[in-house]
N, C-alpha and C. Protein backbone atom coordinates (compact mmCIF):
# COMPACT_ATOMS: atom_id res chain seq x y z
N UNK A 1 -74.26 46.66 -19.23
CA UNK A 1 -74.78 45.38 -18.83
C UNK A 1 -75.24 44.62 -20.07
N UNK A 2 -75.05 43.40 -20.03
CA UNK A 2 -75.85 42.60 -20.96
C UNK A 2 -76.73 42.83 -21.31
N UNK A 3 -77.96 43.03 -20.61
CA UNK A 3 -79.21 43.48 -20.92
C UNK A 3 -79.39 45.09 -21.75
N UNK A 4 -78.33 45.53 -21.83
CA UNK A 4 -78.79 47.08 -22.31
C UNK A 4 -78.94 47.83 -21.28
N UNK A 5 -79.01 47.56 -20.54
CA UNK A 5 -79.32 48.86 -19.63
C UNK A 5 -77.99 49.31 -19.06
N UNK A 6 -78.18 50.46 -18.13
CA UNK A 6 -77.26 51.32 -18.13
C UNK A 6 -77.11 51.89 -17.04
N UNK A 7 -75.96 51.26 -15.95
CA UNK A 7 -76.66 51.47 -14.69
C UNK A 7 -76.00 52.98 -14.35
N UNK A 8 -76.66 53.78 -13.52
CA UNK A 8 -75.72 55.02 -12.94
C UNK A 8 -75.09 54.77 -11.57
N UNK A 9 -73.75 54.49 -11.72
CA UNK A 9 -72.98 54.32 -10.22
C UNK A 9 -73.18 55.00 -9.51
N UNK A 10 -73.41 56.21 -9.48
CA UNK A 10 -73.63 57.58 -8.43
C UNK A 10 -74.48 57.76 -8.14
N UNK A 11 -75.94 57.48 -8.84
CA UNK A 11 -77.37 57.34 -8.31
C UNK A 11 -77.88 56.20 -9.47
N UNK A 12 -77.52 55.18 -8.67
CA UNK A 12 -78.26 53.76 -9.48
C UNK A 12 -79.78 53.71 -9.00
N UNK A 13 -81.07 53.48 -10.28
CA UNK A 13 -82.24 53.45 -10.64
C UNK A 13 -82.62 52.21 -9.96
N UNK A 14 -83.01 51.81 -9.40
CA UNK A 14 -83.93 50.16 -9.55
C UNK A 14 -84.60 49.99 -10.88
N UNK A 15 -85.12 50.46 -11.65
CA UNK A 15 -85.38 50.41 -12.73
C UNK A 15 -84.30 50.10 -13.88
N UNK A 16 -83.20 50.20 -13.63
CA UNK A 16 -81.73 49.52 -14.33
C UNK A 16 -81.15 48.75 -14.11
N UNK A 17 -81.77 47.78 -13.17
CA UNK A 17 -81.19 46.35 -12.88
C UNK A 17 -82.06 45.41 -12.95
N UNK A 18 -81.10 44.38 -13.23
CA UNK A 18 -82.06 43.04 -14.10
C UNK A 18 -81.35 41.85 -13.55
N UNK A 19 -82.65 41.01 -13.20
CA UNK A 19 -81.83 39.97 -12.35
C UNK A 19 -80.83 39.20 -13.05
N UNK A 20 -81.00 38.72 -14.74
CA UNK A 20 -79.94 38.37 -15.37
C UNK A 20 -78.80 39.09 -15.19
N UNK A 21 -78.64 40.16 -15.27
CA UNK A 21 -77.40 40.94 -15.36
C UNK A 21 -76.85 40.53 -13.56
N UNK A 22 -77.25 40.35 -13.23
CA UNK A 22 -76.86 40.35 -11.35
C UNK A 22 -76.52 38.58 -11.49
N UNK A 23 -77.57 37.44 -11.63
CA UNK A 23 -77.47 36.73 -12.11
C UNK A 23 -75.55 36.04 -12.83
N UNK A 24 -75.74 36.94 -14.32
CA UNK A 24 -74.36 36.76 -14.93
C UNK A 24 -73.33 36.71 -14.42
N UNK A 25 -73.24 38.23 -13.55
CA UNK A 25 -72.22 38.80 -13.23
C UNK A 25 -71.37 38.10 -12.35
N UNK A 26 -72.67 37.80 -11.23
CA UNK A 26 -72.45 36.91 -9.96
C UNK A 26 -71.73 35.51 -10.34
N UNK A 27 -71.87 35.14 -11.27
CA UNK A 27 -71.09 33.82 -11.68
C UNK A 27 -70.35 34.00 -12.08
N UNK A 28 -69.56 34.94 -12.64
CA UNK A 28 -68.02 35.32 -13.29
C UNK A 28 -67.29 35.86 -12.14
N UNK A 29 -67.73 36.14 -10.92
CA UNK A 29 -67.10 36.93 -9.68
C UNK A 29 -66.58 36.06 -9.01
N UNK A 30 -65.42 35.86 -8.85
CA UNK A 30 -64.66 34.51 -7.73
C UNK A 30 -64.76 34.96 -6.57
N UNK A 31 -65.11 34.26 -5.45
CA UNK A 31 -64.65 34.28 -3.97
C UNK A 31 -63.25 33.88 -3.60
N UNK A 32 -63.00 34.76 -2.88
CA UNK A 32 -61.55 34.28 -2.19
C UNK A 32 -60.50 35.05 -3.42
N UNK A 33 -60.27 35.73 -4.20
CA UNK A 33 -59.72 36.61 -5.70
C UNK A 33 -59.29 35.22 -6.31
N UNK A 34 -60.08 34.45 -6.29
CA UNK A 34 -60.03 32.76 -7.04
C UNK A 34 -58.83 32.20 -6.52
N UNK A 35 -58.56 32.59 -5.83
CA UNK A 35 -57.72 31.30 -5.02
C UNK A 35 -58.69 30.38 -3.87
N UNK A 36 -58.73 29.49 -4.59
CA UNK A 36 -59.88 28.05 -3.93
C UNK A 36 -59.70 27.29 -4.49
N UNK A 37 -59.43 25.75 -3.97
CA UNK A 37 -59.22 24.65 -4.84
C UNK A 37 -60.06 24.29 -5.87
N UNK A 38 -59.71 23.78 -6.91
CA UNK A 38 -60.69 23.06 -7.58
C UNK A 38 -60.34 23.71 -9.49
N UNK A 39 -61.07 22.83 -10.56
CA UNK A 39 -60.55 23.47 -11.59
C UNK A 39 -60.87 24.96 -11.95
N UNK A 40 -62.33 25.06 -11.50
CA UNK A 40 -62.88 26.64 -11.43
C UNK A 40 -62.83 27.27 -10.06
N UNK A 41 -62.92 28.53 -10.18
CA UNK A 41 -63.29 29.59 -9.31
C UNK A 41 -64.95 28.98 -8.53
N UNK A 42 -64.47 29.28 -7.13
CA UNK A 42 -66.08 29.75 -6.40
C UNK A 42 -66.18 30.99 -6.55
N UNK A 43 -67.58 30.94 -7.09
CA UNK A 43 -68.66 32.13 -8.00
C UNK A 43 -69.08 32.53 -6.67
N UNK A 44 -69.27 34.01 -6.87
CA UNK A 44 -70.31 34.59 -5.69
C UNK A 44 -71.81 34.17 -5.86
N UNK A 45 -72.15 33.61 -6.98
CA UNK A 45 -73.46 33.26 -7.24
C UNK A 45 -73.45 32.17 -6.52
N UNK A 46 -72.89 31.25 -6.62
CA UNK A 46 -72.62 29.80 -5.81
C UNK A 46 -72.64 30.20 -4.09
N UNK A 47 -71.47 30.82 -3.51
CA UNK A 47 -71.69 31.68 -2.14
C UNK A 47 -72.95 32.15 -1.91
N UNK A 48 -74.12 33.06 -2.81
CA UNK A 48 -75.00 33.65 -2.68
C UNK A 48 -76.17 32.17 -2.03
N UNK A 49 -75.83 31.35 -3.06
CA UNK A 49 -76.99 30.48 -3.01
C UNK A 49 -77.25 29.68 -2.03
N UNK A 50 -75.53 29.42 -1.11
CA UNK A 50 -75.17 28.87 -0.18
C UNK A 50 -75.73 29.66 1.31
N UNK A 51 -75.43 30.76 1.08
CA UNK A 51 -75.97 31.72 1.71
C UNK A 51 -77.34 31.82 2.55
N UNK A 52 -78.27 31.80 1.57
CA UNK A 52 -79.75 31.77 1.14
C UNK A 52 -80.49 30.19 2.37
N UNK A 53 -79.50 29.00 1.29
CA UNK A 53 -80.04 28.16 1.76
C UNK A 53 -79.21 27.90 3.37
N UNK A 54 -78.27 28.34 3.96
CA UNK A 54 -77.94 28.21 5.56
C UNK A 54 -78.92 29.03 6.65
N UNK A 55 -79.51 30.58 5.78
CA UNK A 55 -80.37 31.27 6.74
C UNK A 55 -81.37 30.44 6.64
N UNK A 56 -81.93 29.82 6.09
CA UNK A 56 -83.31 28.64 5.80
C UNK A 56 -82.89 28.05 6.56
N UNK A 57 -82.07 27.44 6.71
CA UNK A 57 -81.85 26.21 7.85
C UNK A 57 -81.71 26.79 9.54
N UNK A 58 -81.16 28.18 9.43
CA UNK A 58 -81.50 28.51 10.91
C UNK A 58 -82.42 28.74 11.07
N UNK A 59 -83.24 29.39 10.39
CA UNK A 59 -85.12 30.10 10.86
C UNK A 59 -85.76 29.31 9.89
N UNK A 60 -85.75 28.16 10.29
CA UNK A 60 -87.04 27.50 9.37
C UNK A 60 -88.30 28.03 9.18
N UNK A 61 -89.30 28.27 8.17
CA UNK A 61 -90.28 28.90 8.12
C UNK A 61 -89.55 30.23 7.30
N UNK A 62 -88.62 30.90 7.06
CA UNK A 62 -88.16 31.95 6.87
C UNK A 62 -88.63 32.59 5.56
N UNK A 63 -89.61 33.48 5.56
CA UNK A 63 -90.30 34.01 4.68
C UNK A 63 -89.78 34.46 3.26
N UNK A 64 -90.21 34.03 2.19
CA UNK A 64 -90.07 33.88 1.03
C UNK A 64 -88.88 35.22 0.23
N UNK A 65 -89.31 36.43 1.08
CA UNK A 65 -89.03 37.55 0.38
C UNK A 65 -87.52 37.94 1.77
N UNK A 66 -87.78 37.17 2.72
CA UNK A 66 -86.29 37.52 3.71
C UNK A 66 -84.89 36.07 2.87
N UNK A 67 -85.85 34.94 2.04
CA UNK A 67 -84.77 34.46 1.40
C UNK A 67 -84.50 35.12 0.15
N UNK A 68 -85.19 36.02 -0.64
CA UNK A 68 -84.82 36.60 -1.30
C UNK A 68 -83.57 37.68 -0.72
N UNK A 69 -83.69 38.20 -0.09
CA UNK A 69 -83.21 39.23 0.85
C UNK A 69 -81.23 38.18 1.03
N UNK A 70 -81.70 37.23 1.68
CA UNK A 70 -80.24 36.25 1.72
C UNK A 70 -79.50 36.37 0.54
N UNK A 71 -80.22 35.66 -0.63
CA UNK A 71 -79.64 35.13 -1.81
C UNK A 71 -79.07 36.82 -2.59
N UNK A 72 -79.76 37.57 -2.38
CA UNK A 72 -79.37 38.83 -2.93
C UNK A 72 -78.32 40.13 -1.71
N UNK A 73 -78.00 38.86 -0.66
CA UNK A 73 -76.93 39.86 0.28
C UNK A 73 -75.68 40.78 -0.13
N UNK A 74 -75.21 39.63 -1.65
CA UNK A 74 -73.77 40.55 -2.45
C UNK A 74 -74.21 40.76 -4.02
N UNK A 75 -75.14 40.94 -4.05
CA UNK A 75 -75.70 41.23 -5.38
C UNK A 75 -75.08 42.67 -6.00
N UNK A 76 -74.75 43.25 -5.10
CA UNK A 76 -74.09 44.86 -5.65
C UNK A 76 -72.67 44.12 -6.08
N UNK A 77 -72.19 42.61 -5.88
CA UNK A 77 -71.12 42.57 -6.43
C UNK A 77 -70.71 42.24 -7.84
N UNK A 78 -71.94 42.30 -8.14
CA UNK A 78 -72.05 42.37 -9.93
C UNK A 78 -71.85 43.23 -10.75
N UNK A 79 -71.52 44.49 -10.01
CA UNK A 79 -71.03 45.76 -10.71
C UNK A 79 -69.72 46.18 -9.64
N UNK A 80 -69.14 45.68 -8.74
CA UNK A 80 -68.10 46.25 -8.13
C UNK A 80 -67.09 45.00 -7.82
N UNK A 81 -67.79 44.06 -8.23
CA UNK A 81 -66.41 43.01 -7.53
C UNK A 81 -66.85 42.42 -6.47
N UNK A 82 -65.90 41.21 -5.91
CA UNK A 82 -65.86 40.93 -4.42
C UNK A 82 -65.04 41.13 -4.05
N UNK A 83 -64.48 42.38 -3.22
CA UNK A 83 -63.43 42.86 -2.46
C UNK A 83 -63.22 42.20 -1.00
N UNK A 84 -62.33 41.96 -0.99
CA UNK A 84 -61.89 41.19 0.76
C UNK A 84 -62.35 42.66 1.61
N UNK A 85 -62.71 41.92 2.79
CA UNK A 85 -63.37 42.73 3.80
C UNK A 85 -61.92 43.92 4.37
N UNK A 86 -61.21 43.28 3.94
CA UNK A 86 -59.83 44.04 4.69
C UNK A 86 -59.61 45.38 3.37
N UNK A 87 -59.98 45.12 2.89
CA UNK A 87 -59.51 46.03 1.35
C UNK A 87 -60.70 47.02 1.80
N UNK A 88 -62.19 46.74 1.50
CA UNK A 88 -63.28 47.20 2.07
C UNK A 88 -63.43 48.39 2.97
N UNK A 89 -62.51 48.05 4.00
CA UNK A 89 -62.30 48.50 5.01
C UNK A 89 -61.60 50.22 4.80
N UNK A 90 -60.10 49.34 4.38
CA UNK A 90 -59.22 50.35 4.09
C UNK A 90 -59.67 51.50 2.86
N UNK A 91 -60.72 51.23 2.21
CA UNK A 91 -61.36 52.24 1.07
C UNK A 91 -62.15 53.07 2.19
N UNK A 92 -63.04 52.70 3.41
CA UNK A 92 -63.64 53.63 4.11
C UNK A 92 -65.11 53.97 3.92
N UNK A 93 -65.80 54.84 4.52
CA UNK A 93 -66.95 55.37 4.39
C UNK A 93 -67.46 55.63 3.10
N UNK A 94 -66.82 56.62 2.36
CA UNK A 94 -67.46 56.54 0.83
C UNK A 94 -67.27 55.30 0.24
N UNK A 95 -66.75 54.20 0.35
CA UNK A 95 -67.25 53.11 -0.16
C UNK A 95 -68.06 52.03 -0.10
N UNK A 96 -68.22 52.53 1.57
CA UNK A 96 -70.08 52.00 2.13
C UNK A 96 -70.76 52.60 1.58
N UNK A 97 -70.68 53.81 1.38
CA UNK A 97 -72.32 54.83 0.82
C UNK A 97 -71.96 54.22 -0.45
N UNK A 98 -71.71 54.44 -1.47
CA UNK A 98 -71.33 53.71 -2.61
C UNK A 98 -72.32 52.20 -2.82
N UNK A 99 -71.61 51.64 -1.94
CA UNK A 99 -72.13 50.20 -1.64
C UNK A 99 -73.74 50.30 -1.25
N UNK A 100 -74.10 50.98 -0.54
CA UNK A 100 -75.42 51.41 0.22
C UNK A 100 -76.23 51.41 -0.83
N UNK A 101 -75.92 52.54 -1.60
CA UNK A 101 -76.65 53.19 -2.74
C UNK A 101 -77.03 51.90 -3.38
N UNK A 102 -76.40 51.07 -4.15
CA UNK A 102 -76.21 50.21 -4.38
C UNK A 102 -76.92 49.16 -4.08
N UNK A 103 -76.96 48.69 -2.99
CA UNK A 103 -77.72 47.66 -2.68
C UNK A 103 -79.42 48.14 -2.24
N UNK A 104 -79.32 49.02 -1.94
CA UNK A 104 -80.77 49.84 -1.78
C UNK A 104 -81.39 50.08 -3.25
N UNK A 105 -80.85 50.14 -4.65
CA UNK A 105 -81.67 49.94 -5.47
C UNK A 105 -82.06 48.99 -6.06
N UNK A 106 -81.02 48.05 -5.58
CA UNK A 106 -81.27 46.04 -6.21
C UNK A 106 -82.52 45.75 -4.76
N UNK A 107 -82.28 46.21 -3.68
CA UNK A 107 -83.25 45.78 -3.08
C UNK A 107 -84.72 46.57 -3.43
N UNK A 108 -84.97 47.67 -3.37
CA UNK A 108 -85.93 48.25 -4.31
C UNK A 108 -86.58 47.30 -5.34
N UNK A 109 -85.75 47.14 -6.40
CA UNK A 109 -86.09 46.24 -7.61
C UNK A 109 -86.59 45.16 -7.54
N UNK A 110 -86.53 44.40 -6.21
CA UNK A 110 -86.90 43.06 -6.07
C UNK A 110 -88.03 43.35 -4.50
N UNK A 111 -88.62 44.55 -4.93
CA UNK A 111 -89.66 44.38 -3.90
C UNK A 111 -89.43 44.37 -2.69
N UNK A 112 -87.94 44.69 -2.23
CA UNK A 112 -87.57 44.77 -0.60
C UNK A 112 -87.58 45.85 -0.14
N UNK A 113 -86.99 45.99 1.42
CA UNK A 113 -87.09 47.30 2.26
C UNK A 113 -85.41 47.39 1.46
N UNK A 114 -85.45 49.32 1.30
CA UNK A 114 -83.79 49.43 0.95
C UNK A 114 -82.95 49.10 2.02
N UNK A 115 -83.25 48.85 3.39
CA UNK A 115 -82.55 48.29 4.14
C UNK A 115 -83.17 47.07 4.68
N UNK A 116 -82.40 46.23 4.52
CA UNK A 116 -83.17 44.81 5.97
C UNK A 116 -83.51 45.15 7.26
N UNK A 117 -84.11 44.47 7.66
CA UNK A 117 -84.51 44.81 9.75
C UNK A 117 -83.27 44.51 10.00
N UNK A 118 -83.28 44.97 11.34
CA UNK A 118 -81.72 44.17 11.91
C UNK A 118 -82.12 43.21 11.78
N UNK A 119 -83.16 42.24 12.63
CA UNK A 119 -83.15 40.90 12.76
C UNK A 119 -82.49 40.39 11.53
N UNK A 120 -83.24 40.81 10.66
CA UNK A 120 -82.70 40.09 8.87
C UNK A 120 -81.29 40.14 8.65
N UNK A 121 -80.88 41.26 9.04
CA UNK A 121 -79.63 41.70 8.75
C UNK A 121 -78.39 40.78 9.55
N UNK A 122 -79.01 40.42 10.97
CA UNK A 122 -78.27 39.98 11.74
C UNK A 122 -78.44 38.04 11.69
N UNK A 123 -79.64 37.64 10.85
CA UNK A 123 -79.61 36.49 10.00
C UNK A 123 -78.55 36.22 8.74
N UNK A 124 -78.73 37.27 8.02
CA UNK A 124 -78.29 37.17 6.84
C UNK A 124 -76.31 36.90 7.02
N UNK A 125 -76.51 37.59 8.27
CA UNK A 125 -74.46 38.16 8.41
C UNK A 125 -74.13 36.50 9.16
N UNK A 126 -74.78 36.39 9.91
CA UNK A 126 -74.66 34.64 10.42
C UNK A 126 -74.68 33.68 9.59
N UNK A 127 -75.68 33.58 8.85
CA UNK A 127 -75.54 32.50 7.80
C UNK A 127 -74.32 33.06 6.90
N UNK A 128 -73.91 34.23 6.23
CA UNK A 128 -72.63 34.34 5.48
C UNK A 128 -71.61 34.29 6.48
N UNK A 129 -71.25 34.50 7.30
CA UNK A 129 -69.91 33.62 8.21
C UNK A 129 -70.07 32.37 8.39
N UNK A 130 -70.80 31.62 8.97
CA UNK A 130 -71.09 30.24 8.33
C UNK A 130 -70.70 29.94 7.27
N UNK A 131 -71.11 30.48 6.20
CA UNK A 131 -70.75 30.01 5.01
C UNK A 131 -68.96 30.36 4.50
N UNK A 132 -69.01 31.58 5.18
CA UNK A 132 -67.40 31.87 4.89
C UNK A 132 -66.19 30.93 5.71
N UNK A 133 -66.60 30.72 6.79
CA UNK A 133 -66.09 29.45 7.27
C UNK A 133 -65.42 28.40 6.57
N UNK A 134 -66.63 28.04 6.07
CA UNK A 134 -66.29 26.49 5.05
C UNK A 134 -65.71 26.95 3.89
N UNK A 135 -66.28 28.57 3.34
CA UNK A 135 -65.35 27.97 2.14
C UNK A 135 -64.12 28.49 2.65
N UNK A 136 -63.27 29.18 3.37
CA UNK A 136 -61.99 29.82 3.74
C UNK A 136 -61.47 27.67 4.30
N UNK A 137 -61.83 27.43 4.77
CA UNK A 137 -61.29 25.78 5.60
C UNK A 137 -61.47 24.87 4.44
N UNK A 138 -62.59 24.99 3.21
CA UNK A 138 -62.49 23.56 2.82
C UNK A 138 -62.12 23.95 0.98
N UNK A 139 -61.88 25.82 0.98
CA UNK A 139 -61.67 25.57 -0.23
C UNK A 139 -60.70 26.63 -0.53
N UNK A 140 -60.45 27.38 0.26
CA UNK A 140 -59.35 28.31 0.42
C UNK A 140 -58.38 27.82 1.16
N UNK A 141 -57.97 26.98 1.24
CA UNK A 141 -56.80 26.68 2.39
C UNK A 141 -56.22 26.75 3.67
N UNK A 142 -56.98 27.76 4.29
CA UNK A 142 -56.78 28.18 5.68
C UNK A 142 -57.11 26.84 6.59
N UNK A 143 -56.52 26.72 7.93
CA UNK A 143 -56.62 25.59 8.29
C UNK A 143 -57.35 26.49 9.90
């Protein structure tokens, strides 16, 4: 990582992640494997932020550390990519636990539960289809 640190894929620390490095990463990561109109790539950091601010707009009032929780929904994709859900899929179970591990120590690091409530969880997945919506219709091409 940029920062020096040194993350362990197989048992990643919360103590080895840094929001710059998540931050960076997230902006060099295209949505859609950069096929989206425009001269640049949509960044997962850009998606993330979009993200963040649509669960705000469904649960107004939505507590400070559940928008943290939004904005940091693909934050493990700063060390693995953004893989299409269909690819995802076809990798299987060890690449959820993988993923798990993963997002349970970025959430750790930033003061969260290693898992969301459902409720959160079932916020967070609404506002990112929402958001995947628009960008698959207004910037990926799908009609």
């Amino acid at each position: 990582m940029l920062s020096g640190r040194r993350l362990d894929l197989l048992d990643p620390s919360p103590f080895d992640i840094e929001i710059e490095d998540i931050a960076h990463g997230l902006a060099r990561v295209a949505r859609w494997n950069g096929q989206t109109v425009g001269e640049h790539a949509f960044s997962v950091a850009q998606h993330s932020c979009v993200v963040e601010e649509i669960a705000a707009h469904i649960r107004p009032g939505l507590e400070p550390k559940w928008r943290l929780a939004a904005l940091l929904h693909d934050a493990s994709e700063y060390v693995i990519g953004d893989m299409i859900s269909p690819f995802k899929a076809a990798l299987g179970v060890n690449y959820k636990a993988f993923e798990a591990r993963l997002e349970a120590a970025i959430h750790l690091r930033f003061a969260l539960p290693p898992k969301n409530p459902v409720e959160i969880k079932t916020l967070i997945k609404k506002a990112d289809v929402a958001c995947a919506y628009f960008e698959a219709t207004q910037l990926a091409g799908f009609s």
